[in-house]
PDB file of N, CA and C in Angstrom:
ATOM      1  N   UNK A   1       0.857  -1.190   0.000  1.00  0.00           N
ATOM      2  CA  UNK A   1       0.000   0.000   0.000  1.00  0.00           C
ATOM      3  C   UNK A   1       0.886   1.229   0.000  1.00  0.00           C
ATOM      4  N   UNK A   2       0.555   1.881  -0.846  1.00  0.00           N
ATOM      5  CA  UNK A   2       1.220   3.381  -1.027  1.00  0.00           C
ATOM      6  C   UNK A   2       0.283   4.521  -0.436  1.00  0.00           C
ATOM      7  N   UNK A   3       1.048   5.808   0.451  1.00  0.00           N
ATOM      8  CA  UNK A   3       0.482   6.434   1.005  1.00  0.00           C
ATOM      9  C   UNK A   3      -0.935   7.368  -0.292  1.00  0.00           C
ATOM     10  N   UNK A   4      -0.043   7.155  -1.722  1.00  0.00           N
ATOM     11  CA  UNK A   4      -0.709   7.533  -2.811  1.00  0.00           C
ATOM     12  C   UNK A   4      -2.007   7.214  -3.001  1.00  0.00           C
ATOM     13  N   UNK A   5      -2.591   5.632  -2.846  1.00  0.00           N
ATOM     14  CA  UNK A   5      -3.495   5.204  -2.693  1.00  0.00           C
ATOM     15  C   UNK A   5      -4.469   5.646  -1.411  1.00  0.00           C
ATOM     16  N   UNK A   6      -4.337   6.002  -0.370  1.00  0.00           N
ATOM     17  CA  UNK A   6      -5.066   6.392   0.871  1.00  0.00           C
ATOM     18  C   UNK A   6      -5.490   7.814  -0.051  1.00  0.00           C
ATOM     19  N   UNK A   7      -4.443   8.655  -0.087  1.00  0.00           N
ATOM     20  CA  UNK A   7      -4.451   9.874  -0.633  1.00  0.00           C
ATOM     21  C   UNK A   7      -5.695   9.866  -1.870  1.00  0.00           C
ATOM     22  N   UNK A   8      -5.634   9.086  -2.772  1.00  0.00           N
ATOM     23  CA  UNK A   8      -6.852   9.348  -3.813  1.00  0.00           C
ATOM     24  C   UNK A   8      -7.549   8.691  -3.167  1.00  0.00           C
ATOM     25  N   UNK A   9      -7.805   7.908  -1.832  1.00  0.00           N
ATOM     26  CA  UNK A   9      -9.087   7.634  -1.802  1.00  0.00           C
ATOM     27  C   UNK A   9      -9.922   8.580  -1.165  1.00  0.00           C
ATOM     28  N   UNK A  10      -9.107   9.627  -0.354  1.00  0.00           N
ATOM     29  CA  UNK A  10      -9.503  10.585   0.123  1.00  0.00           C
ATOM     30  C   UNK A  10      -9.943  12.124  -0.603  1.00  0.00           C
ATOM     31  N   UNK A  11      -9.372  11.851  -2.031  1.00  0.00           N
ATOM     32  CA  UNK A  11      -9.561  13.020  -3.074  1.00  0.00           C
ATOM     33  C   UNK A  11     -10.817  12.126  -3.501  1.00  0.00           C
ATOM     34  N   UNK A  12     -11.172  11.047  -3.913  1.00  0.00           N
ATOM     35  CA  UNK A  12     -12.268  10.362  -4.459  1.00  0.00           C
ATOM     36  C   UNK A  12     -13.702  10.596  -3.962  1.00  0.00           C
ATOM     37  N   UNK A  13     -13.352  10.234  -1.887  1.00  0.00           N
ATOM     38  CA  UNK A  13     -14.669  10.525  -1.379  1.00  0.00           C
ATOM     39  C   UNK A  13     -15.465  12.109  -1.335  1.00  0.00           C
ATOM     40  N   UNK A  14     -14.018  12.945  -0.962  1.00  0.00           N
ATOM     41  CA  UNK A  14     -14.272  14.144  -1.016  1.00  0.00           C
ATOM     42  C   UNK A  14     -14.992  14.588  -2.447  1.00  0.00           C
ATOM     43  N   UNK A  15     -14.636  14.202  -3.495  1.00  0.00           N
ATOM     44  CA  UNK A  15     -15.017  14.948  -4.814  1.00  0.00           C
ATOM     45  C   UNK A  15     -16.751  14.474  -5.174  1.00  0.00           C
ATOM     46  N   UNK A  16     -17.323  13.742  -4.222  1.00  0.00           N
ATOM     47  CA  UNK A  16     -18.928  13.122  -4.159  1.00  0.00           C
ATOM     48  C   UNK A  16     -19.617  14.505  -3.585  1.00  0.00           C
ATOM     49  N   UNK A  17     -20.411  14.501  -4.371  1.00  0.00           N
ATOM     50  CA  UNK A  17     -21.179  16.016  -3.815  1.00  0.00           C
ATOM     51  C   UNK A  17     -22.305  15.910  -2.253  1.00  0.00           C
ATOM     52  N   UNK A  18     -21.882  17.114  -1.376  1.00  0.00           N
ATOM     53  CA  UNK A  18     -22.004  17.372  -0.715  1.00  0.00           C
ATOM     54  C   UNK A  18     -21.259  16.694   0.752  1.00  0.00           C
ATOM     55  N   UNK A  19     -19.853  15.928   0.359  1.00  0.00           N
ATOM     56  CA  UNK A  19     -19.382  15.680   1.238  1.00  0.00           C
ATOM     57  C   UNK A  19     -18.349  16.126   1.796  1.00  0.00           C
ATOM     58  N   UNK A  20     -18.523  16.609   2.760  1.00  0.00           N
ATOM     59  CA  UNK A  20     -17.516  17.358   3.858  1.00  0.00           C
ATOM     60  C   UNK A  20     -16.321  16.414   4.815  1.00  0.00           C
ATOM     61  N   UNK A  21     -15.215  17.165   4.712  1.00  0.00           N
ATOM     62  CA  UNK A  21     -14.075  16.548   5.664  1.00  0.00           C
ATOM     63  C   UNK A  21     -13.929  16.856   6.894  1.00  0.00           C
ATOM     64  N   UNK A  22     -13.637  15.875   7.924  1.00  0.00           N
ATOM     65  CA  UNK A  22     -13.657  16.699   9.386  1.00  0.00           C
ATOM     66  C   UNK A  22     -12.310  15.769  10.098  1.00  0.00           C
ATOM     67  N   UNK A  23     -11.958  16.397  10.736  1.00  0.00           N
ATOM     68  CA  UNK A  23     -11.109  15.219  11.994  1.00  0.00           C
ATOM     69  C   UNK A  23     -12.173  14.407  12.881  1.00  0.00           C
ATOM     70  N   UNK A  24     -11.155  13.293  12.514  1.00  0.00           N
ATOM     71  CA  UNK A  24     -11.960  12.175  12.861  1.00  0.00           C
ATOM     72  C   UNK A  24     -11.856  12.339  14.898  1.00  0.00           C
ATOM     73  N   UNK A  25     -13.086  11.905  15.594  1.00  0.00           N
ATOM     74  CA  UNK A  25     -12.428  11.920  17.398  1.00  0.00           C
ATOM     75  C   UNK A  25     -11.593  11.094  17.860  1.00  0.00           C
ATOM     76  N   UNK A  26     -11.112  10.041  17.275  1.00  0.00           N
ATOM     77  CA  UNK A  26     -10.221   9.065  17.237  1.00  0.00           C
ATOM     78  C   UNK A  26      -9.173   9.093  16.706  1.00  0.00           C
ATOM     79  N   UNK A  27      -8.947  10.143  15.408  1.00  0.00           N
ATOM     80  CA  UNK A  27      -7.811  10.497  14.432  1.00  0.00           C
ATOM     81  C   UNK A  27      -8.050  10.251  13.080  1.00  0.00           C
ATOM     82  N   UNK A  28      -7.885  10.976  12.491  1.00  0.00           N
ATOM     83  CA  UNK A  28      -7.975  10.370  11.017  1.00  0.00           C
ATOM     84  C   UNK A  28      -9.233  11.635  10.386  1.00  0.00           C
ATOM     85  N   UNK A  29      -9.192  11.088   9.559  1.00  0.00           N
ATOM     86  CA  UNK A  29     -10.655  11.986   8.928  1.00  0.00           C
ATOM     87  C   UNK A  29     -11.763  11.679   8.507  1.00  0.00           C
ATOM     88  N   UNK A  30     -12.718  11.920   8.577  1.00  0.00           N
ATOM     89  CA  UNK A  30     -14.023  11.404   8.751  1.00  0.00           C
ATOM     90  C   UNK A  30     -14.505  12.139   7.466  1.00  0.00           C
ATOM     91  N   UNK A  31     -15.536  11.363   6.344  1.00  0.00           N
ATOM     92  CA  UNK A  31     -16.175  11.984   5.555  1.00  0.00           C
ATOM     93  C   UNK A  31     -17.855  11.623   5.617  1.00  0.00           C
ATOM     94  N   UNK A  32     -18.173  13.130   5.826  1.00  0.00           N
ATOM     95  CA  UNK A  32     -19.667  13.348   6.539  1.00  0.00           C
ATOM     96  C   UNK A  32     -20.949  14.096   5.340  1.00  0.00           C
ATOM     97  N   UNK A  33     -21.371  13.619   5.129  1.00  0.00           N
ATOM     98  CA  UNK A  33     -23.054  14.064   4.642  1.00  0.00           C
ATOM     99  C   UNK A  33     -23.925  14.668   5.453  1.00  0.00           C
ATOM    100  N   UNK A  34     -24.711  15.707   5.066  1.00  0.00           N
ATOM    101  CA  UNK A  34     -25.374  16.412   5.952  1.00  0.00           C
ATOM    102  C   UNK A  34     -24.977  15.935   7.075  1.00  0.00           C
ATOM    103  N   UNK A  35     -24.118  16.178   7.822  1.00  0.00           N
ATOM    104  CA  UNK A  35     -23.966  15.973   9.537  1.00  0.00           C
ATOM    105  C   UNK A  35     -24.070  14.466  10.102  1.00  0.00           C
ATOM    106  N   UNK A  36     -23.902  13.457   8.913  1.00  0.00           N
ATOM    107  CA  UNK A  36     -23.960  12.185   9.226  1.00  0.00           C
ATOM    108  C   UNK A  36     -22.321  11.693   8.531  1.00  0.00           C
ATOM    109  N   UNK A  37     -21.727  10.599   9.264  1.00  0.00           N
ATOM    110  CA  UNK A  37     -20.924  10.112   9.079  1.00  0.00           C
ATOM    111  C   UNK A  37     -21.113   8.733   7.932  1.00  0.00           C
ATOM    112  N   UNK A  38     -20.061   9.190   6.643  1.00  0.00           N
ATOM    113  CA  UNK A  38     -20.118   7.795   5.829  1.00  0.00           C
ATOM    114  C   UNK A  38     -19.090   6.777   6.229  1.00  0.00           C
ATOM    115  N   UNK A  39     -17.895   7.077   6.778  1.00  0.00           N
ATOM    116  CA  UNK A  39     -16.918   6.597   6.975  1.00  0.00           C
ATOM    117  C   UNK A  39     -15.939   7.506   7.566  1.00  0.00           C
ATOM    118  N   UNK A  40     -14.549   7.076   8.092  1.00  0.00           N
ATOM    119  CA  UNK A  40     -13.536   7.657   8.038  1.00  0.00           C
ATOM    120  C   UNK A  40     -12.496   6.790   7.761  1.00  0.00           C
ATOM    121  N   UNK A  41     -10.962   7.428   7.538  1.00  0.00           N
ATOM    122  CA  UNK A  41      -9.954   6.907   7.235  1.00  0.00           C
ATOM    123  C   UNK A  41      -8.778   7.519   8.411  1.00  0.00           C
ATOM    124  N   UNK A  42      -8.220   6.106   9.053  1.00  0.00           N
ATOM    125  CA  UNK A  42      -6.975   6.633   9.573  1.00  0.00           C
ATOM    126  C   UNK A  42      -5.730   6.770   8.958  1.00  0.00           C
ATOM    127  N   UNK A  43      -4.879   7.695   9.188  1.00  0.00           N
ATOM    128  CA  UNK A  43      -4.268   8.027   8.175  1.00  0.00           C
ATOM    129  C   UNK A  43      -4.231   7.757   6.905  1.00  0.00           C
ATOM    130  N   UNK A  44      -3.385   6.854   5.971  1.00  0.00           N
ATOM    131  CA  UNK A  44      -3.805   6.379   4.670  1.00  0.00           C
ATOM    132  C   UNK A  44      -4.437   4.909   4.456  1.00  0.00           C
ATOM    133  N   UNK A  45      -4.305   4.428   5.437  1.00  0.00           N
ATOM    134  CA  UNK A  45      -3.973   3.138   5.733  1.00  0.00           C
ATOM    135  C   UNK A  45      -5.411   1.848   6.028  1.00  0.00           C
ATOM    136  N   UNK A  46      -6.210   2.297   6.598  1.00  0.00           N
ATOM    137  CA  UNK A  46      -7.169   1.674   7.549  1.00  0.00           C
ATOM    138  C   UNK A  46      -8.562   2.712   7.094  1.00  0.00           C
ATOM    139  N   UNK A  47      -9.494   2.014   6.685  1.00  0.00           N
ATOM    140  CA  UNK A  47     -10.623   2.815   6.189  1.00  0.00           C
ATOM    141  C   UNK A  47     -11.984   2.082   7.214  1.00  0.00           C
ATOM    142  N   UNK A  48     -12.679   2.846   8.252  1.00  0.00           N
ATOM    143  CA  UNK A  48     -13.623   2.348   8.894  1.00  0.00           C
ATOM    144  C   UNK A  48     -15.165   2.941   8.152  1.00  0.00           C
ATOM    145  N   UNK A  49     -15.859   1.975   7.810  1.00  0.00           N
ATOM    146  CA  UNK A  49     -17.479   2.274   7.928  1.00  0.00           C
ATOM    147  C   UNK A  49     -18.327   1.830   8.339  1.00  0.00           C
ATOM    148  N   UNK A  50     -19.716   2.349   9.070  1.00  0.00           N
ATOM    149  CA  UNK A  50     -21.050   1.567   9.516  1.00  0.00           C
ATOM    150  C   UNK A  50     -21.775   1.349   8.510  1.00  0.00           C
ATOM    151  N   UNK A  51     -22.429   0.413   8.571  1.00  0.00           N
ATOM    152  CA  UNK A  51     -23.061  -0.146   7.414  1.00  0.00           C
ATOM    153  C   UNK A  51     -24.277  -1.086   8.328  1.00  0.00           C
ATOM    154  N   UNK A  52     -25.796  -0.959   7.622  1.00  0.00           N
ATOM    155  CA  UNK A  52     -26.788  -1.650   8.053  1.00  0.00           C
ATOM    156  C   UNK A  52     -26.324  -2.983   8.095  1.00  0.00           C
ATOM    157  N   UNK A  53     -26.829  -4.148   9.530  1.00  0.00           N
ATOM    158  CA  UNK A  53     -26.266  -5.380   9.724  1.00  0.00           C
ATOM    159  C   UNK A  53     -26.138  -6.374   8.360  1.00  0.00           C
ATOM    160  N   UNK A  54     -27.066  -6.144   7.277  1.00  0.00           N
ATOM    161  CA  UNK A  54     -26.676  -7.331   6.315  1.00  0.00           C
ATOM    162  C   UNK A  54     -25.736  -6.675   5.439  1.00  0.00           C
ATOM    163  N   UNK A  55     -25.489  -5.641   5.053  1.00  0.00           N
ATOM    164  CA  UNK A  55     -24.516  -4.937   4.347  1.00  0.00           C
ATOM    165  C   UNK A  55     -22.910  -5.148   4.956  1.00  0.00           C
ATOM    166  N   UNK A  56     -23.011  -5.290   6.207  1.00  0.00           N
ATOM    167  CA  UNK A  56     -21.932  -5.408   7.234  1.00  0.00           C
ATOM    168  C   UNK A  56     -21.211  -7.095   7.009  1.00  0.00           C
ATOM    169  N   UNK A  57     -22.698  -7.656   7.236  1.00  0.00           N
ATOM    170  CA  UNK A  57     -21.941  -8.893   7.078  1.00  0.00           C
ATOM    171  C   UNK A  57     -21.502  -9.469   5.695  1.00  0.00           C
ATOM    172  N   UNK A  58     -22.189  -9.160   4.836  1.00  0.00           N
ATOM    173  CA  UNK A  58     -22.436  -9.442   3.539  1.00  0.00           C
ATOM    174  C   UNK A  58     -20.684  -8.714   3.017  1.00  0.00           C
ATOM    175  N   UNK A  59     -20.017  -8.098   3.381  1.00  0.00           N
ATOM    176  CA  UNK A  59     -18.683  -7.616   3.085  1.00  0.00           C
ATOM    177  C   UNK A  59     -17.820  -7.966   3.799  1.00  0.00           C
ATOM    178  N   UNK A  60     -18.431  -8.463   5.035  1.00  0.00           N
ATOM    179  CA  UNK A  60     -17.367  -9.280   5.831  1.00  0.00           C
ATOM    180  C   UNK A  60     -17.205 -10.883   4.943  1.00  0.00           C
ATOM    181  N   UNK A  61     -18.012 -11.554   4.240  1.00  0.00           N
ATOM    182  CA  UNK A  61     -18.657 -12.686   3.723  1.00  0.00           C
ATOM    183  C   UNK A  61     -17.678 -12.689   2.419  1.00  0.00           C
ATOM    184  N   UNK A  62     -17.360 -11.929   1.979  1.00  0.00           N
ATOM    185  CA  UNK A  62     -17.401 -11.660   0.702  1.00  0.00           C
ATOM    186  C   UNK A  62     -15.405 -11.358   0.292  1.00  0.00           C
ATOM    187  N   UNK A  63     -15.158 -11.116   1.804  1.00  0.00           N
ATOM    188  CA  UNK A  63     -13.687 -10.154   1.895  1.00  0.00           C
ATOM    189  C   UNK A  63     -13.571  -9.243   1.647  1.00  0.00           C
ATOM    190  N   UNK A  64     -14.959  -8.236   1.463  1.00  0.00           N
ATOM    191  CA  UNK A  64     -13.970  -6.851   0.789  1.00  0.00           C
ATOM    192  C   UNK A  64     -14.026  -5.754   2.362  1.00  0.00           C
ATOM    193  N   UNK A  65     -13.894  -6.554   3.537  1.00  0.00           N
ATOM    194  CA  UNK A  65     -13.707  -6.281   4.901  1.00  0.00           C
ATOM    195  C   UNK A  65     -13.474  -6.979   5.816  1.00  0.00           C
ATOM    196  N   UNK A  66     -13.388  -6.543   7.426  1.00  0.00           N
ATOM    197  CA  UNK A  66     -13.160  -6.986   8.200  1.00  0.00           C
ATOM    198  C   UNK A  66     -14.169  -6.678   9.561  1.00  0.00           C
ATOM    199  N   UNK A  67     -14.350  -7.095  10.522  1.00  0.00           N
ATOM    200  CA  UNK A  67     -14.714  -6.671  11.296  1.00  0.00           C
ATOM    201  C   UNK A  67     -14.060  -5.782  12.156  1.00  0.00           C
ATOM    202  N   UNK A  68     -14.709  -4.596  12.441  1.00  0.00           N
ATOM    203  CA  UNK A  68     -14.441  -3.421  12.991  1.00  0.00           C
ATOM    204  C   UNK A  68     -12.747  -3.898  14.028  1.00  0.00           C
ATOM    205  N   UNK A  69     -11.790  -3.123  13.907  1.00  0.00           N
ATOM    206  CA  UNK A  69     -10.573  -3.685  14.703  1.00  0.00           C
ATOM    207  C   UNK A  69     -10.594  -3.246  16.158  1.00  0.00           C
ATOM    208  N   UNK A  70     -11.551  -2.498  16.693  1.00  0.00           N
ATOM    209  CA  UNK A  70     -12.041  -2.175  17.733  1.00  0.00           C
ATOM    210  C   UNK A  70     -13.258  -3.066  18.517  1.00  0.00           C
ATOM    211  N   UNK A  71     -14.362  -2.665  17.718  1.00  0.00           N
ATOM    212  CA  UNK A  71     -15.731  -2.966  17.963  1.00  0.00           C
ATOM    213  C   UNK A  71     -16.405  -4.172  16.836  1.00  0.00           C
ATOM    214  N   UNK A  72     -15.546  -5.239  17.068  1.00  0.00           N
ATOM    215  CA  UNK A  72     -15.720  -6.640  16.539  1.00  0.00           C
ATOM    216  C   UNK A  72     -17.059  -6.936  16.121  1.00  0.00           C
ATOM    217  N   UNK A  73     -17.811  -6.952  17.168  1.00  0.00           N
ATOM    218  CA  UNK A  73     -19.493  -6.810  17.210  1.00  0.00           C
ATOM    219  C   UNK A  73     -20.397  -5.769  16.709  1.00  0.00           C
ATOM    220  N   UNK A  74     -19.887  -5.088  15.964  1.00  0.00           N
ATOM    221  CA  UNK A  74     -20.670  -3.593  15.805  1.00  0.00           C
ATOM    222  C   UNK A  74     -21.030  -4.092  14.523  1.00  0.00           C
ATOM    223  N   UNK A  75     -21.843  -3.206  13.639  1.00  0.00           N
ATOM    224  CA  UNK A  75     -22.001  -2.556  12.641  1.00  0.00           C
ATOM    225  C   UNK A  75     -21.066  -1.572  11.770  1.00  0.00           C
ATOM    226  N   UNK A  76     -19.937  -1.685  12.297  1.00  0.00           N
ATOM    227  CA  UNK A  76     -18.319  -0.854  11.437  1.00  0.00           C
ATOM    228  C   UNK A  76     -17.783  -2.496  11.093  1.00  0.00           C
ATOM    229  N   UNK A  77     -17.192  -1.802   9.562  1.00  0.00           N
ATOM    230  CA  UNK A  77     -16.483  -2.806   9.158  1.00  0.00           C
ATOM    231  C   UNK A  77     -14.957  -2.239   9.248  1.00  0.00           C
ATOM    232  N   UNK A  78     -13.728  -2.200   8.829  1.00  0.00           N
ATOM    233  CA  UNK A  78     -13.007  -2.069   8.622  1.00  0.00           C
ATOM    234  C   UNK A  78     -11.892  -2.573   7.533  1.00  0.00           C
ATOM    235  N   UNK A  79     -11.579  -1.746   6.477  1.00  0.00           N
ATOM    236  CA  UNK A  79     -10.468  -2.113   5.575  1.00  0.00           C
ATOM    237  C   UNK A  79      -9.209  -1.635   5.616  1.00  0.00           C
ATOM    238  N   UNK A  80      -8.246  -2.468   5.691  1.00  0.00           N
ATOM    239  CA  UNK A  80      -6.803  -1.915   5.807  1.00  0.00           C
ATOM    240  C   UNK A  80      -6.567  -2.010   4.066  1.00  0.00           C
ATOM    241  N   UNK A  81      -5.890  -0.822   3.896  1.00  0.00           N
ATOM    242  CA  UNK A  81      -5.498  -0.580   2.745  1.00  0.00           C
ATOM    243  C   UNK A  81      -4.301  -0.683   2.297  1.00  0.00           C
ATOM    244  N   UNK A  82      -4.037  -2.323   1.498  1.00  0.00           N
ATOM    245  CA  UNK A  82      -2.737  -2.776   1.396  1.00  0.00           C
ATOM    246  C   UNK A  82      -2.607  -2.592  -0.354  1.00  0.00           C
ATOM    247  N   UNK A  83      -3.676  -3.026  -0.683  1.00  0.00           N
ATOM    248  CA  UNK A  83      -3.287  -3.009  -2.249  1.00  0.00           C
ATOM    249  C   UNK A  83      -4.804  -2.280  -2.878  1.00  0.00           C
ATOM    250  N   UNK A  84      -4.674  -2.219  -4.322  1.00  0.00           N
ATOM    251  CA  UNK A  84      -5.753  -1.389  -4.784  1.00  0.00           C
ATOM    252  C   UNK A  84      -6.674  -1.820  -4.752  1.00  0.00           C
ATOM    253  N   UNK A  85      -7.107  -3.338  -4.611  1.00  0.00           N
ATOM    254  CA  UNK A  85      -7.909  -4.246  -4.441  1.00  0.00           C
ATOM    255  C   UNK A  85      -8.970  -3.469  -3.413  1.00  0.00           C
ATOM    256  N   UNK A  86      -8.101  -3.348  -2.296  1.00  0.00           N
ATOM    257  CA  UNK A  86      -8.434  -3.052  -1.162  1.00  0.00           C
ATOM    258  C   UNK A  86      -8.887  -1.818  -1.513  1.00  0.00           C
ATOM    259  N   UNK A  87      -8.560  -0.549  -1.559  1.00  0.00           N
ATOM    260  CA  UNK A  87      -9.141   0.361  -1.971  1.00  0.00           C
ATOM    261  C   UNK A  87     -10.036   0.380  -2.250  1.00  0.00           C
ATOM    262  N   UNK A  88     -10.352  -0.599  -3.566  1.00  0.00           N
ATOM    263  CA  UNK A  88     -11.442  -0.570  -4.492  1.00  0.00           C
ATOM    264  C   UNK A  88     -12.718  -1.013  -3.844  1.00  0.00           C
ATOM    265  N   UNK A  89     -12.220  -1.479  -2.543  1.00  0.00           N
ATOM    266  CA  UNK A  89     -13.237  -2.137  -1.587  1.00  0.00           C
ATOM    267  C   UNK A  89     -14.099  -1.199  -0.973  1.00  0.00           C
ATOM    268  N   UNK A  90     -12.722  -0.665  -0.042  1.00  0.00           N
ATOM    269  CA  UNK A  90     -13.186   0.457   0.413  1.00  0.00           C
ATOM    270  C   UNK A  90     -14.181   1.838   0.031  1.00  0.00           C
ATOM    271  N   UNK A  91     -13.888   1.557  -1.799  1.00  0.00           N
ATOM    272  CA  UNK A  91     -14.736   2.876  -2.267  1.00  0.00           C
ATOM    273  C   UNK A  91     -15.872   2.622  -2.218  1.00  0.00           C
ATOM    274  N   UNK A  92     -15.726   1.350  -2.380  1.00  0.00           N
ATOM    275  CA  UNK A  92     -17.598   0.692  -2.825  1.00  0.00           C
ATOM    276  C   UNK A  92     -18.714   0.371  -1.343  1.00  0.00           C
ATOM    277  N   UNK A  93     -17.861   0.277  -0.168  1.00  0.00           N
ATOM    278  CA  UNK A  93     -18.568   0.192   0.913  1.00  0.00           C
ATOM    279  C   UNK A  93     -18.649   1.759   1.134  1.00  0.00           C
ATOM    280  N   UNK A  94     -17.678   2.860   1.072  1.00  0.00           N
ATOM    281  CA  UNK A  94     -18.105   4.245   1.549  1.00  0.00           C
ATOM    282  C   UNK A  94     -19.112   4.304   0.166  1.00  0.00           C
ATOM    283  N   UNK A  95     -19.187   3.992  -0.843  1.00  0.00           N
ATOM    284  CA  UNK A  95     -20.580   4.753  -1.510  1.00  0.00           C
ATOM    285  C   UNK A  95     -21.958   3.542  -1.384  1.00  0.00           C
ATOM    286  N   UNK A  96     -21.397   2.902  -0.789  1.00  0.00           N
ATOM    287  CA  UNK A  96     -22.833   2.488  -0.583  1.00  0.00           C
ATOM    288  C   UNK A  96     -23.575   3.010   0.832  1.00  0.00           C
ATOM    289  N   UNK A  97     -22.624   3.241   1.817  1.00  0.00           N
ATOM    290  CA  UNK A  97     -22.825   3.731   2.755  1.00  0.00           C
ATOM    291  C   UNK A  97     -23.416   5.535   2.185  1.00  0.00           C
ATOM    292  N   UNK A  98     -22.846   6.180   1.548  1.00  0.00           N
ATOM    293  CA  UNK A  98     -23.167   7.746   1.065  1.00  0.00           C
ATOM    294  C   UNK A  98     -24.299   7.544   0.231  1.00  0.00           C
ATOM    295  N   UNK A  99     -24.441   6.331  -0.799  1.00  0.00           N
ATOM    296  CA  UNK A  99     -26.261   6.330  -1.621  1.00  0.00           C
ATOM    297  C   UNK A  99     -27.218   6.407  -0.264  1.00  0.00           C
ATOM    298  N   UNK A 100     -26.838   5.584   0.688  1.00  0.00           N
ATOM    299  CA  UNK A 100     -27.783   5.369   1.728  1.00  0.00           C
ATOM    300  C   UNK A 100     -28.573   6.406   2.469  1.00  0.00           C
ATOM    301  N   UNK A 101     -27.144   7.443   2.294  1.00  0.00           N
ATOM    302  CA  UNK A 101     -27.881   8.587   3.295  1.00  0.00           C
ATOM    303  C   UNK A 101     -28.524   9.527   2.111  1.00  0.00           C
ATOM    304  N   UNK A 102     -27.810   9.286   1.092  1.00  0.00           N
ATOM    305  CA  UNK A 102     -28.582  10.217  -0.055  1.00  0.00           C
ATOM    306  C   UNK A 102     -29.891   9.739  -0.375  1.00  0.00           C
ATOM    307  N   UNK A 103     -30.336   8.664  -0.240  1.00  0.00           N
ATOM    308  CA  UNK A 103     -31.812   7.746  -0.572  1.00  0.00           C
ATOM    309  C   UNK A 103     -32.655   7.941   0.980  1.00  0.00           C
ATOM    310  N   UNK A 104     -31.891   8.483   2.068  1.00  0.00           N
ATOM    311  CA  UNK A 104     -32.660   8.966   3.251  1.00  0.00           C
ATOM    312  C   UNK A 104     -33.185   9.966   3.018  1.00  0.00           C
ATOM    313  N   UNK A 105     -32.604  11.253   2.615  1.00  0.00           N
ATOM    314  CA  UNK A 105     -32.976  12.515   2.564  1.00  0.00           C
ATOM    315  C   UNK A 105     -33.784  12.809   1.319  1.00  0.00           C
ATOM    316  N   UNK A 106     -33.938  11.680   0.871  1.00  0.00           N
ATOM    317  CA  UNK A 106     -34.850  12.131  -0.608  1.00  0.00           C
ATOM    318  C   UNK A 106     -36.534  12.204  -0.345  1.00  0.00           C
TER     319      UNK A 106
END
């Protein structure tokens, strides 16, 4: 994993309309929709999102995650970002997580 890769994934989420960057309370940066959280990323490396329970497991099922490296039991998955693979994982759980809140507010 190249810090390059964290880096566009963070130019990627940001460039989705209406999503805002914040520091994450844990570290890292958090990318937020109207005042709701889609995900965040610690440094380049480690990409966390909540995701409704079958979406959660269904990517844990599948590999394109892990269970949360904290909160095992939760509804956060977690991807460490080793190769683009991974990335590519990661983009597709933060936009499914960001359609979600965009299909809320509609």
């Amino acid at each position: 994993m190249t810090k390059a890769n964290g880096t566009a994934l963070i130019d990627t989420v940001r460039s989705w309309p209406g999503v805002e960057l914040r520091p994450h309370r844990f570290g890292g940066t958090e990318f937020v929709l109207n005042g709701k959280e889609i995900g965040h990323i610690h440094g380049v490396s480690l990409v966390d999102s909540i995701l409704p329970k079958h979406a959660c497991d269904e990517a844990i099922r599948l590999g394109k995650a892990v269970p949360h490296h904290v909160l095992p039991e939760s509804n956060w998955v977690s991807v460490h970002l080793r190769s683009e693979t991974d990335v590519q994982h990661a983009l597709e759980l933060l936009r499914y997580k960001y359609d979600l809140l965009i299909s809320s507010e509609a």
